[in-house]
Protein backbone atom coordinates (compact mmCIF):
# COMPACT_ATOMS: atom_id res chain seq x y z
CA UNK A 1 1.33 -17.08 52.53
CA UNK A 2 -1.01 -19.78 50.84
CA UNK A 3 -2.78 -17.00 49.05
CA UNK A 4 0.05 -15.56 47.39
CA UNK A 5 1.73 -18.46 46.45
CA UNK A 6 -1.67 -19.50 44.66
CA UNK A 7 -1.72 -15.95 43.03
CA UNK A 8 1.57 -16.20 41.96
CA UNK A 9 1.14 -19.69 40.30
CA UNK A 10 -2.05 -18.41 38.34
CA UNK A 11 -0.05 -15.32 37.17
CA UNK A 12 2.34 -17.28 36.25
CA UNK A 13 0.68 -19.98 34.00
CA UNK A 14 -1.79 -17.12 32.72
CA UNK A 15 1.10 -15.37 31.27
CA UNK A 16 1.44 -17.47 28.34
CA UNK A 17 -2.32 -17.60 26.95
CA UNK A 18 -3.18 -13.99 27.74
CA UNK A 19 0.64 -13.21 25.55
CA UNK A 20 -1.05 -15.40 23.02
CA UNK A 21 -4.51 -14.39 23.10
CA UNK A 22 -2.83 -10.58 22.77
CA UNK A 23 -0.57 -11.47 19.43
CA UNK A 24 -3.65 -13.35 17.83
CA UNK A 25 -5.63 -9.97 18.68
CA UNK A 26 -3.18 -7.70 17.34
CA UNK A 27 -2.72 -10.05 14.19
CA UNK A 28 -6.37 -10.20 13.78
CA UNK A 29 -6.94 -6.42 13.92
CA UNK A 30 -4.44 -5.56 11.44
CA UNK A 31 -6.36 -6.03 8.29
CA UNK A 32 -6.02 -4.02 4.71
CA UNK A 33 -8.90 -1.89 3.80
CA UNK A 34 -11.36 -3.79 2.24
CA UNK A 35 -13.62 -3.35 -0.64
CA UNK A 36 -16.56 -0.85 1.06
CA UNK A 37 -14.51 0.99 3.12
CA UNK A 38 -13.50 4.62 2.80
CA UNK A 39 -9.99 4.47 1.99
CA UNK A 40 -8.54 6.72 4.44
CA UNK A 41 -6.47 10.21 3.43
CA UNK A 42 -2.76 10.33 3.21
CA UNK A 43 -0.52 12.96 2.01
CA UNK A 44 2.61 12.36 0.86
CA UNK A 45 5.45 13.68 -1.26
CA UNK A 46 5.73 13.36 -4.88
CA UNK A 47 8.81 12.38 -5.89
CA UNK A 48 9.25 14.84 -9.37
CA UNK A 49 8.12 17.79 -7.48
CA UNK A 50 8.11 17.51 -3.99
CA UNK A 51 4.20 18.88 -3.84
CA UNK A 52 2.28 17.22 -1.51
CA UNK A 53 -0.13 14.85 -2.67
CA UNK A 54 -3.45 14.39 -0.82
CA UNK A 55 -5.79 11.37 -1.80
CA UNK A 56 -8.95 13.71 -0.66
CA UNK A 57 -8.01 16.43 -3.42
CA UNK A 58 -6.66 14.20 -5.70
CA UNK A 59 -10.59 12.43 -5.60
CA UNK A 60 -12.44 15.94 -5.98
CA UNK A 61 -10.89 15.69 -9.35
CA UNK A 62 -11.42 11.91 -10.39
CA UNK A 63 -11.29 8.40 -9.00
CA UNK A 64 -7.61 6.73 -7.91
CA UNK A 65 -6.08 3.72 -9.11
CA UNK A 66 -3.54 3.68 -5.84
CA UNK A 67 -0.31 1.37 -6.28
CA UNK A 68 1.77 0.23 -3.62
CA UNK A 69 4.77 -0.91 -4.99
CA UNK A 70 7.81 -3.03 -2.96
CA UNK A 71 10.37 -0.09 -3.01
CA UNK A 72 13.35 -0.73 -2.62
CA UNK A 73 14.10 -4.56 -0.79
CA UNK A 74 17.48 -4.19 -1.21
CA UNK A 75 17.38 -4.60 -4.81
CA UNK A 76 14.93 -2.96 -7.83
CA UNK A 77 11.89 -5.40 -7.77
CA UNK A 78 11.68 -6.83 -11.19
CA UNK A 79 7.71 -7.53 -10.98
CA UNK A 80 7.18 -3.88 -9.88
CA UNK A 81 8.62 -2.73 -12.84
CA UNK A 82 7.07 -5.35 -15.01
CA UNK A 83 3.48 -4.02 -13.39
CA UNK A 84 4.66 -0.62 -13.66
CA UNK A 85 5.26 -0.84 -17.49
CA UNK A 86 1.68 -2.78 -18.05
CA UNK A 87 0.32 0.16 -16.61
CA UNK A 88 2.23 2.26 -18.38
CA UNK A 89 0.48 0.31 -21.75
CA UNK A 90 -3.19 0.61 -20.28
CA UNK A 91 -2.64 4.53 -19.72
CA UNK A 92 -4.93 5.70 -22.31
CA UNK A 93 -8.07 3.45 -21.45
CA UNK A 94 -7.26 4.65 -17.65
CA UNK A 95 -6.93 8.06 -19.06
CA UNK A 96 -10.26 7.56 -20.62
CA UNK A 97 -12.07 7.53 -17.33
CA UNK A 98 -10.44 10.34 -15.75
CA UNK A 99 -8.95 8.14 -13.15
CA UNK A 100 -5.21 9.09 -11.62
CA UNK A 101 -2.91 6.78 -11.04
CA UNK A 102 -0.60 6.96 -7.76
CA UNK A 103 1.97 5.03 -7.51
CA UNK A 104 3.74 4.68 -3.89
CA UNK A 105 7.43 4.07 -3.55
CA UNK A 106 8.25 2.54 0.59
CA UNK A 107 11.03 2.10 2.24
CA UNK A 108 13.22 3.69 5.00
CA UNK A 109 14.02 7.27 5.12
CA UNK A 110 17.61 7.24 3.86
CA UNK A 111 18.46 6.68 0.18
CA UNK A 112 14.35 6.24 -0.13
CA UNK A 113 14.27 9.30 -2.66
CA UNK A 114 16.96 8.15 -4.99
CA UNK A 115 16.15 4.79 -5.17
CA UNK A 116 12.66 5.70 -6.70
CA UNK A 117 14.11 8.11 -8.71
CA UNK A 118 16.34 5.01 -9.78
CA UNK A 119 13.40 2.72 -10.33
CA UNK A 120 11.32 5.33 -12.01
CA UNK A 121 14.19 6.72 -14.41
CA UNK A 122 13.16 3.69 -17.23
CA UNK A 123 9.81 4.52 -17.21
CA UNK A 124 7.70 7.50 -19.18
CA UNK A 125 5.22 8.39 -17.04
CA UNK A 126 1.55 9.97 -18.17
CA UNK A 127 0.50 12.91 -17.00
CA UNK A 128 -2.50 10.61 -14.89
CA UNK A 129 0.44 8.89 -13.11
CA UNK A 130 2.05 10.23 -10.20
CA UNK A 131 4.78 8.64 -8.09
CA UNK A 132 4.82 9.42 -3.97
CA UNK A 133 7.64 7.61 -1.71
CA UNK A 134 6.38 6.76 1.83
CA UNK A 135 9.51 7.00 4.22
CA UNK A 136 9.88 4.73 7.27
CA UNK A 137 6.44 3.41 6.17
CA UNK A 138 4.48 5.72 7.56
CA UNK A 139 1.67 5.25 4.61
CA UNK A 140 2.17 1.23 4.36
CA UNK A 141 1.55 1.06 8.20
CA UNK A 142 -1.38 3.18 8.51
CA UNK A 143 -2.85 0.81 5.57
CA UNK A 144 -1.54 -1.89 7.35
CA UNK A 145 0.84 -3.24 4.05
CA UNK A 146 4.05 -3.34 6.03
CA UNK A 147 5.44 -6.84 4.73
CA UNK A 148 7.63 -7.27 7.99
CA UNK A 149 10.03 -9.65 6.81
CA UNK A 150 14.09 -9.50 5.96
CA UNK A 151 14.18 -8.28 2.63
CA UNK A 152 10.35 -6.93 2.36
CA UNK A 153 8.66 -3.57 2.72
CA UNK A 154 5.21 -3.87 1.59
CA UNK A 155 2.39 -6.01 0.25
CA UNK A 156 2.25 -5.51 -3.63
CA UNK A 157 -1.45 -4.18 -3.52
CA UNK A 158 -3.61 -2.29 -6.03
CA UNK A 159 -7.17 -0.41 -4.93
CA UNK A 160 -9.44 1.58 -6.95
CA UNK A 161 -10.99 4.25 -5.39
CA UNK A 162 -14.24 6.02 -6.52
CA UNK A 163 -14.64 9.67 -6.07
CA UNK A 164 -17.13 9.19 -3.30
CA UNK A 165 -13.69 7.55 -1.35
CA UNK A 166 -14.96 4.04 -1.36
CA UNK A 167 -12.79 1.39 -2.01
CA UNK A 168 -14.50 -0.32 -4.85
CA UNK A 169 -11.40 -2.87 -5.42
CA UNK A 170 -8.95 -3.79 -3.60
CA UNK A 171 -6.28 -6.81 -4.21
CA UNK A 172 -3.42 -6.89 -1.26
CA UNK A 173 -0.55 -9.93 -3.06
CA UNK A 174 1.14 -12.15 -0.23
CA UNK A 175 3.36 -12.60 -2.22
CA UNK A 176 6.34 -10.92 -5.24
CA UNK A 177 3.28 -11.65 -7.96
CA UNK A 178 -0.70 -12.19 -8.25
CA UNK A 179 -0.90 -8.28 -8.17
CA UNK A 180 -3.85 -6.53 -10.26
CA UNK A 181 -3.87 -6.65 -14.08
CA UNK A 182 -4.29 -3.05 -15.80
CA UNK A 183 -7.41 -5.00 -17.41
CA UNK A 184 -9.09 -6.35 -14.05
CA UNK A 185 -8.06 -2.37 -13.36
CA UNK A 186 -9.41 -1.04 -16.29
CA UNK A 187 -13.04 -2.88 -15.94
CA UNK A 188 -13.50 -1.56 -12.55
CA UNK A 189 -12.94 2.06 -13.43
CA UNK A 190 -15.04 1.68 -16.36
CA UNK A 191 -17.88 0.39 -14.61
CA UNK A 192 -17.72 3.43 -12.44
């Protein structure tokens, strides 16, 4: 009886620290890819077409200036489309290194495809751009972006990618702003 009690006591104030020493894990393992890594493939719909985009073909063809925007928070994110637009501006020195642009669109499943279309309605796209949605955050989790808070979808992040797949920049904002600059953008690709 004195040996179960005892067992039962330790189980009991374990509980706690090994619950804690499990979140701090789980929050510890959950990290953005990093500048060095292979950025890993995704396909996804684009939202003109509905062809599937691949990041492995698309970087046969050139390196990938990959976007992840905020979606759709519950309202159009002003600083999306400000970063959007400044992109927008830079599109013929990004043109000028053969890079593509993708730009990915989160959010849940229903209404996803008509809010982007929404969002992306003011803006002219190049012909080096090309806008994907990621429903129920299938993309944003697998790069570990999902901003898991009310009225968030994703981290506002911007990584170059080189042809060879290797993440040669990579900025991942905690926050609405301090997101990549098309010219912090522009000197990476050029130094490729």
């Amino acid at each position: 009886m004195k040996f179960s009690l005892k067992m039962s006591l330790l189980l009991v104030c374990s509980f706690p620290i090994l619950l804690v020493a499990s979140q701090s894990f789980a929050e510890e393992s959950q990290v953005p890819p990093k500048v060095g890594a292979t950025a890993s493939e995704f396909k996804l719909k684009e939202l003109k077409t509905d062809r599937e985009v691949s990041l492995q073909a698309t970087l046969k063809d050139s390196p990938v200036v990959l976007v992840v925007l905020r979606g759709y928070p519950g309202y159009q994110c002003p600083l999306c489309s400000r970063q959007v637009g400044a992109l927008i501006q830079a599109q013929k020195g990004i043109a000028a290194t053969g890079a593509e642009v993708i730009l990915v669109y989160p959010g849940l499943d229903a209404g996803l495809e008509t809010k982007a279309k929404e969002f992306f309605q003011k803006h002219q796209l190049p012909k080096n751009f090309t806008v994907v949605t990621d429903p129920n955050y299938v993309f944003t989790n697998q790069y570990d972006l999902r901003w898991d808070a009310p009225r968030e979808t994703a981290y506002p992040s911007t990584f170059v990618i080189n042809k060879d797949g290797k993440i040669v920049s990579a900025k991942v904002s905690r926050s609405h702003g301090d997101r990549s600059s098309p010219q912090s953008v522009l000197k990476v690709l050029k130094s490729l």
